[in-house]
Protein backbone atom coordinates (compact mmCIF):
# COMPACT_ATOMS: atom_id res chain seq x y z
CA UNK A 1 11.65 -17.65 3.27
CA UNK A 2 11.01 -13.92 3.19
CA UNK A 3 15.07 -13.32 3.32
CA UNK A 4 16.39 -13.18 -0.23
CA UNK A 5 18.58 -9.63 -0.46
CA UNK A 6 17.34 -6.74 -1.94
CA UNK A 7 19.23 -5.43 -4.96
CA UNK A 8 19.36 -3.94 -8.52
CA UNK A 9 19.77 -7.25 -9.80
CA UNK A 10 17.21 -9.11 -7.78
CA UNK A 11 14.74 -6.02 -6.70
CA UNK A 12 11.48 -6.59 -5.01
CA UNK A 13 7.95 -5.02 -6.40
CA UNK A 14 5.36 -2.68 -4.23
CA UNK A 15 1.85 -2.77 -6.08
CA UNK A 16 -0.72 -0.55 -4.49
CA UNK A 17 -4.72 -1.29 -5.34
CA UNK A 18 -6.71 1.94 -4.44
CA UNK A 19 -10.30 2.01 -3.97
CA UNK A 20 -11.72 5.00 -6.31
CA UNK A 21 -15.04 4.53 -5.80
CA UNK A 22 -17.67 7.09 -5.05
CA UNK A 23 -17.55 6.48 -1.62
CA UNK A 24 -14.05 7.55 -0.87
CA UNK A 25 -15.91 11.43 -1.23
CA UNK A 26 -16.88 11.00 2.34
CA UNK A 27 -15.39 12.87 4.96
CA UNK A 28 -12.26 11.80 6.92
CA UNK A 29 -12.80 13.37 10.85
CA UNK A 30 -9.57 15.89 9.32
CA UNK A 31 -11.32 17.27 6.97
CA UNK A 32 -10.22 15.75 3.82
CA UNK A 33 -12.22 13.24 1.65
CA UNK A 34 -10.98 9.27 2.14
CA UNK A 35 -9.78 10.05 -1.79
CA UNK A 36 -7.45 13.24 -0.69
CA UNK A 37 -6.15 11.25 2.16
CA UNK A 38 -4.98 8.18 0.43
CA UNK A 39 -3.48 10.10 -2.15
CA UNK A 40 -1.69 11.84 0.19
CA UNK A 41 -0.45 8.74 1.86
CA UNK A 42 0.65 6.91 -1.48
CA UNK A 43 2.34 10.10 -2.39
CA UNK A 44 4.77 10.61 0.96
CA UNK A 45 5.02 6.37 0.25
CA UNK A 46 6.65 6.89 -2.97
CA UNK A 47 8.43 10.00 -1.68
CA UNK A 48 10.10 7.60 1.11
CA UNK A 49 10.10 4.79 -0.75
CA UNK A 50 12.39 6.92 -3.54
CA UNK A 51 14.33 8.03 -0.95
CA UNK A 52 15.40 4.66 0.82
CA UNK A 53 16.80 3.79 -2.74
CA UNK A 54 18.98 6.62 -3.01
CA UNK A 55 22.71 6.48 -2.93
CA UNK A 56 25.03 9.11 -4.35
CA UNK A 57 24.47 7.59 -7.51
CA UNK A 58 21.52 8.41 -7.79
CA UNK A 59 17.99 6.34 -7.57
CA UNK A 60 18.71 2.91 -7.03
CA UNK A 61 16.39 0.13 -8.81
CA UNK A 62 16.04 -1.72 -5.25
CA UNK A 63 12.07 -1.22 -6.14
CA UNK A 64 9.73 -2.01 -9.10
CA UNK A 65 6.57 0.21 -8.48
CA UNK A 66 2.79 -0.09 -9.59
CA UNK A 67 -0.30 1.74 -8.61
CA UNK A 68 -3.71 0.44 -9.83
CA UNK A 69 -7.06 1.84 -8.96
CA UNK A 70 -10.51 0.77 -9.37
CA UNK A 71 -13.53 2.40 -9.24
CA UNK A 72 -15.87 4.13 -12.32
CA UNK A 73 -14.60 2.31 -15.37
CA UNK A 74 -13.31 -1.01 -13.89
CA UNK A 75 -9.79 -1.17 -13.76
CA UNK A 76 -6.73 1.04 -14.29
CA UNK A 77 -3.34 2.35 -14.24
CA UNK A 78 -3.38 5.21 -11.61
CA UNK A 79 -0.44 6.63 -12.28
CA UNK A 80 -0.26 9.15 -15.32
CA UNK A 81 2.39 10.71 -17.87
CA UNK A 82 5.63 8.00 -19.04
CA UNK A 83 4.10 5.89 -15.92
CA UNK A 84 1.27 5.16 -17.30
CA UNK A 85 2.30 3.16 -20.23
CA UNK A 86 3.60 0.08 -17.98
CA UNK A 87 1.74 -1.33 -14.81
CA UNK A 88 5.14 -1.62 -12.94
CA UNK A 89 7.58 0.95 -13.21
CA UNK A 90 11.26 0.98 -11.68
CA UNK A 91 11.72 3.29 -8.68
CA UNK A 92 13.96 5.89 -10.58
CA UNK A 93 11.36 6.43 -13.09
CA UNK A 94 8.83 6.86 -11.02
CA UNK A 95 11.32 9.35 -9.02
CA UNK A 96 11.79 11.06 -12.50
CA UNK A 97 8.14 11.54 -13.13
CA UNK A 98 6.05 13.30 -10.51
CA UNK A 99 2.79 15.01 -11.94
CA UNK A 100 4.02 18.30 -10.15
CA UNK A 101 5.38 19.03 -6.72
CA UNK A 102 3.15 21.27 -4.59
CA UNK A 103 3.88 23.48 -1.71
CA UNK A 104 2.44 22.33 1.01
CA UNK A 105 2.27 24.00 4.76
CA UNK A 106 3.38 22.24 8.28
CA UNK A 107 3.49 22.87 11.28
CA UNK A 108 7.11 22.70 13.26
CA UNK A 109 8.18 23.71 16.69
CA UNK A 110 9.18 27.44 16.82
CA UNK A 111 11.74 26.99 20.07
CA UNK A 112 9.68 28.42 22.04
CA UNK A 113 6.93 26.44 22.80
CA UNK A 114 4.44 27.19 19.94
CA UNK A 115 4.20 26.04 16.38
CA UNK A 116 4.86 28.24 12.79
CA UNK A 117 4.00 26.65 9.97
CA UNK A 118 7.33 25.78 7.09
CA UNK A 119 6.59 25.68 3.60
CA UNK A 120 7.50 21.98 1.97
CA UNK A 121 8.12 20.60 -1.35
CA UNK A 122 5.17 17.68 -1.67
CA UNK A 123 5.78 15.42 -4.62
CA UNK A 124 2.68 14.30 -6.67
CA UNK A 125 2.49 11.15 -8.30
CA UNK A 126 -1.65 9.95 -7.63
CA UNK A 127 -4.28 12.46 -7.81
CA UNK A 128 -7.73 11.89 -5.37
CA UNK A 129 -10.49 9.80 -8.00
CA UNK A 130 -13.96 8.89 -6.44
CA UNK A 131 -16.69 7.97 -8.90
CA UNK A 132 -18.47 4.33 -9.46
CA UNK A 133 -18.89 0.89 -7.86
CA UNK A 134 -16.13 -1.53 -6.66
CA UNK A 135 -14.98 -4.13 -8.57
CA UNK A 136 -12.47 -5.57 -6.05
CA UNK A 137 -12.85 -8.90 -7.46
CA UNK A 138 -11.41 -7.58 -11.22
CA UNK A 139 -8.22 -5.39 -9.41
CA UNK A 140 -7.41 -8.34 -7.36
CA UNK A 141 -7.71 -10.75 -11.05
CA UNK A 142 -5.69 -8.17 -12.49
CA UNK A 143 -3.53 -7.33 -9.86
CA UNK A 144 -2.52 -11.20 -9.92
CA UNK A 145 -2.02 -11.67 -13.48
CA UNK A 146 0.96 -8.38 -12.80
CA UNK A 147 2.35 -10.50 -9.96
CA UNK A 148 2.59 -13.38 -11.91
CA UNK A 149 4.30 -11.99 -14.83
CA UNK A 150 6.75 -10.03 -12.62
CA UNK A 151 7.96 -13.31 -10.00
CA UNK A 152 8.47 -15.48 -13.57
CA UNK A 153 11.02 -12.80 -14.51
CA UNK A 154 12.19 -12.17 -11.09
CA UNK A 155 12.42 -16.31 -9.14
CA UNK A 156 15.06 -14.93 -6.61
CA UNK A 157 13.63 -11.60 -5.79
CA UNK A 158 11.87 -10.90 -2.85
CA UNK A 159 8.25 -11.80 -3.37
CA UNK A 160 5.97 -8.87 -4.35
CA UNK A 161 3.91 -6.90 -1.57
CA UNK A 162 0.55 -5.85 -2.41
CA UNK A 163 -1.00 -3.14 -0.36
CA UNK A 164 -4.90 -2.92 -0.93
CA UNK A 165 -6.81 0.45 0.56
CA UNK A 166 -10.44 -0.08 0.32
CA UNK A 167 -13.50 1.50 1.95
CA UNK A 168 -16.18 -1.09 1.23
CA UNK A 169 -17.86 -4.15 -0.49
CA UNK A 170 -16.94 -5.23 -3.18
CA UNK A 171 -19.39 -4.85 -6.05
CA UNK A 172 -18.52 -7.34 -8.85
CA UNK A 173 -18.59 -10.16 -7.10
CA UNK A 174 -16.37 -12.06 -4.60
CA UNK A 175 -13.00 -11.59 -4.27
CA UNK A 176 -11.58 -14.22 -1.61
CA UNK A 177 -11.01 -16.71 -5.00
CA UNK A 178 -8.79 -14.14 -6.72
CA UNK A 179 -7.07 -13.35 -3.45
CA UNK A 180 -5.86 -16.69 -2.57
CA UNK A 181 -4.57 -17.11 -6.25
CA UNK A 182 -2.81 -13.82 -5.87
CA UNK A 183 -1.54 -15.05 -2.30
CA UNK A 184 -0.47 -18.45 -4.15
CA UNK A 185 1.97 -16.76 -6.98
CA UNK A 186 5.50 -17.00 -5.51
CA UNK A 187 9.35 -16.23 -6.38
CA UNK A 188 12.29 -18.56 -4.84
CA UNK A 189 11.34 -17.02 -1.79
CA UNK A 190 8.08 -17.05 -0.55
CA UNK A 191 4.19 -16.66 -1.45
CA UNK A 192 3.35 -13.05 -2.47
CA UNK A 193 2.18 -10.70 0.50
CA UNK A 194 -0.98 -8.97 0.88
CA UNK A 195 -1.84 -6.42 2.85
CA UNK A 196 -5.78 -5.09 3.05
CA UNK A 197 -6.15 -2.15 4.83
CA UNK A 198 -10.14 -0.66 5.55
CA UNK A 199 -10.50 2.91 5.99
CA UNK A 200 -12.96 4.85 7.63
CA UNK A 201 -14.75 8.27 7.95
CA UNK A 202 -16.56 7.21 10.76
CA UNK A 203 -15.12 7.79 14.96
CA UNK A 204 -15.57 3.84 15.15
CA UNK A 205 -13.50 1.30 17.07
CA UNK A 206 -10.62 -0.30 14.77
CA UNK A 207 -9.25 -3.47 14.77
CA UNK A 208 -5.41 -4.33 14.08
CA UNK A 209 -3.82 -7.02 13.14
CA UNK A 210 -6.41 -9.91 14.29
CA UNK A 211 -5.55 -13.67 14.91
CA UNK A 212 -9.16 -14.88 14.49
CA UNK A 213 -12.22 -14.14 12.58
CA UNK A 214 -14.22 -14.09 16.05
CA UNK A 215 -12.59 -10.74 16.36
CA UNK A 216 -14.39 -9.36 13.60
CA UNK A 217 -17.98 -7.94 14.05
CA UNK A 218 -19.13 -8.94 10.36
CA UNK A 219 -18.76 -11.09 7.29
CA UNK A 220 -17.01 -8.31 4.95
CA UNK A 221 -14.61 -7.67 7.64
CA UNK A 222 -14.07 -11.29 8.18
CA UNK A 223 -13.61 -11.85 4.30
CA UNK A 224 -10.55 -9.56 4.40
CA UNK A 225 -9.52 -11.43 7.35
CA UNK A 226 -9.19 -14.68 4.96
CA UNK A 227 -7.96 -12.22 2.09
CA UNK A 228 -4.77 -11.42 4.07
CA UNK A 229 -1.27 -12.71 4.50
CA UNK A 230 -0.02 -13.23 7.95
CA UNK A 231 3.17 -11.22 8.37
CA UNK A 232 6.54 -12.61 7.74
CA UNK A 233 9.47 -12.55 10.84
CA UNK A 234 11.26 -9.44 9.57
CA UNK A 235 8.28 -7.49 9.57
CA UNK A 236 6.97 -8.44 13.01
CA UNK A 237 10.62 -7.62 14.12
CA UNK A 238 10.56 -4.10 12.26
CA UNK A 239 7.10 -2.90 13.77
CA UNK A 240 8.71 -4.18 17.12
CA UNK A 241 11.44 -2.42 17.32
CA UNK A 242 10.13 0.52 14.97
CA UNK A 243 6.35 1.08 16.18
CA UNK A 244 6.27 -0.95 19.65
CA UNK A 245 3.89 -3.11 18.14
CA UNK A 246 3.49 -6.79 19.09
CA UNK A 247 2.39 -8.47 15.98
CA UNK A 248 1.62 -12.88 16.95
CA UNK A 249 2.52 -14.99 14.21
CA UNK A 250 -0.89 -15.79 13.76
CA UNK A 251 -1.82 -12.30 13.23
CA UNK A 252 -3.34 -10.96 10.15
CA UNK A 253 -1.83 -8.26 7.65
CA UNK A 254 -5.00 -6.18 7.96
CA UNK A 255 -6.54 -3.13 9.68
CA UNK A 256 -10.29 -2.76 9.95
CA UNK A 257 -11.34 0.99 10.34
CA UNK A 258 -8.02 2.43 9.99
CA UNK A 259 -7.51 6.03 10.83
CA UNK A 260 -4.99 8.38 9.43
CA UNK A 261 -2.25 6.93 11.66
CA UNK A 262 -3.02 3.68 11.71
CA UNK A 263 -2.95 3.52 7.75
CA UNK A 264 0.44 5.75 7.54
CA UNK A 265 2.06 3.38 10.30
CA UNK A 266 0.60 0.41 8.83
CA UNK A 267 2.34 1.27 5.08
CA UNK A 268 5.31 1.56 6.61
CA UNK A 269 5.53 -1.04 8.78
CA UNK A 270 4.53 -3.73 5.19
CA UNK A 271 6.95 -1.64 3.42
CA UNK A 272 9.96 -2.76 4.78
CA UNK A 273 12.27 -5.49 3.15
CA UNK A 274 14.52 -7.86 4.60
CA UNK A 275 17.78 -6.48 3.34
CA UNK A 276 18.98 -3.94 0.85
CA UNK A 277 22.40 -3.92 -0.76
């Protein structure tokens, strides 16, 4: 399982559910709100993401894309302009249809031993939102009724990977009932994946990647400990090999208290499929 080829005929699906809410105003210890951050992230994701599909050819449909948030409102596309009028989008149309590209600063190595900053072209596809409650159990409902349409039309792709960045409870009821149907919708090969990732503005201990729920201090954390997938053998090989991280097969496709690197590692570590043609 976990092994079918990546292609344009058989691609596999990303879906992303954002937490909106109000709380992702606070603070991250950089500076930015939890909102700018994640935006950031999803944007450089669907930068590289673009970028691993293209040949000389141009943008390859290896990937079908879709980026929900939740937060003020219930449920909804996040993605705007021509992206917005399908949940999942191919990979070249999302490459066609940024919002804008910004020019952001960074800082590189001058030569001699100090740091000037370089301008960059940023792409922009997801703008920060923060506003409202969180209905994780309706994105997760949603997000499964998505996944189940795309696997009927696609039995031999590789199954669909949803990546879930939350900062909190839910707030319209539970969600572990939704999560295991989600978990429980398959292609020819294999259950889909999901990934739950917490993030924090506080300077608190994380934890990666548990193999138990005793190694979680409460019982939200320990819900998205049940919500999870475990991590299939391509994935624990990539973050070996990729990362140096040791991931058990028991282990847990979740981060509790993730800071900036942790979340930017994580993506890319449950963003890698097991072959591309």
């Amino acid at each position: 399982m976990y092994s079918a080829e990546i292609s344009r005929t058989t691609p596999t699906a990303y879906i992303f559910m954002v937490d909106q809410s109000f709380s992702m105003t606070y603070l991250m210890p950089n500076g930015a709100t939890k909102a700018q951050f994640v935006a950031d992230v999803i944007n450089r994701t669907l930068r590289d993401l673009i970028i691993r599909c293209t040949r000389e050819d141009g943008v390859r449909d290896y990937f079908d894309i879709a980026v929900i948030g939740y937060g003020d409102g219930g449920v909804r596309n996040a993605l705007g302009g021509a992206l917005s009028q399908n949940w999942v989008n191919p990979i070249s149309m999302v490459a066609d249809n940024t919002l804008r590209v910004e020019d952001r600063q960074r800082k590189i190595d001058d030569g001699a031993g100090g740091l000037v900053d370089q301008s960059v072209k940023f792409p922009v596809w997801l703008d920060p939102v923060a506003v409202g409650g969180t209905p994780m159990q309706s994105v997760i409902g949603e997000c499964a009724r998505i996944v189940a349409s795309w696997s009927s039309s696609h039995p031999d792709s590789f199954p669909v990977t949803v990546m879930h960045i939350t900062d909190g409870d839910s707030t319209d009821g539970d969600p572990e009932h939704n999560a295991s149907i989600l978990r429980s919708l398959t292609t020819n090969d294999g259950e889909t994946l999901l990934y739950n990732l917490h993030v924090t503005s506080e300077d608190v201990d994380s934890t990666r990647y548990p193999r138990m729920e005793s190694q979680l201090p409460d019982n939200y954390a320990k819900s998205l400990f049940r919500m999870s997938s475990s991590f299939p053998e391509h994935i624990r090989s990539y973050a070996k090999d990729a990362h140096g991280v040791t991931l058990p097969e028991d282990s847990r496709a979740m981060v509790l208290n993730a800071d900036a690197e942790q979340l930017v590692m994580f993506i890319d570590i449950g963003s890698r499929p097991a072959a591309m043609r």
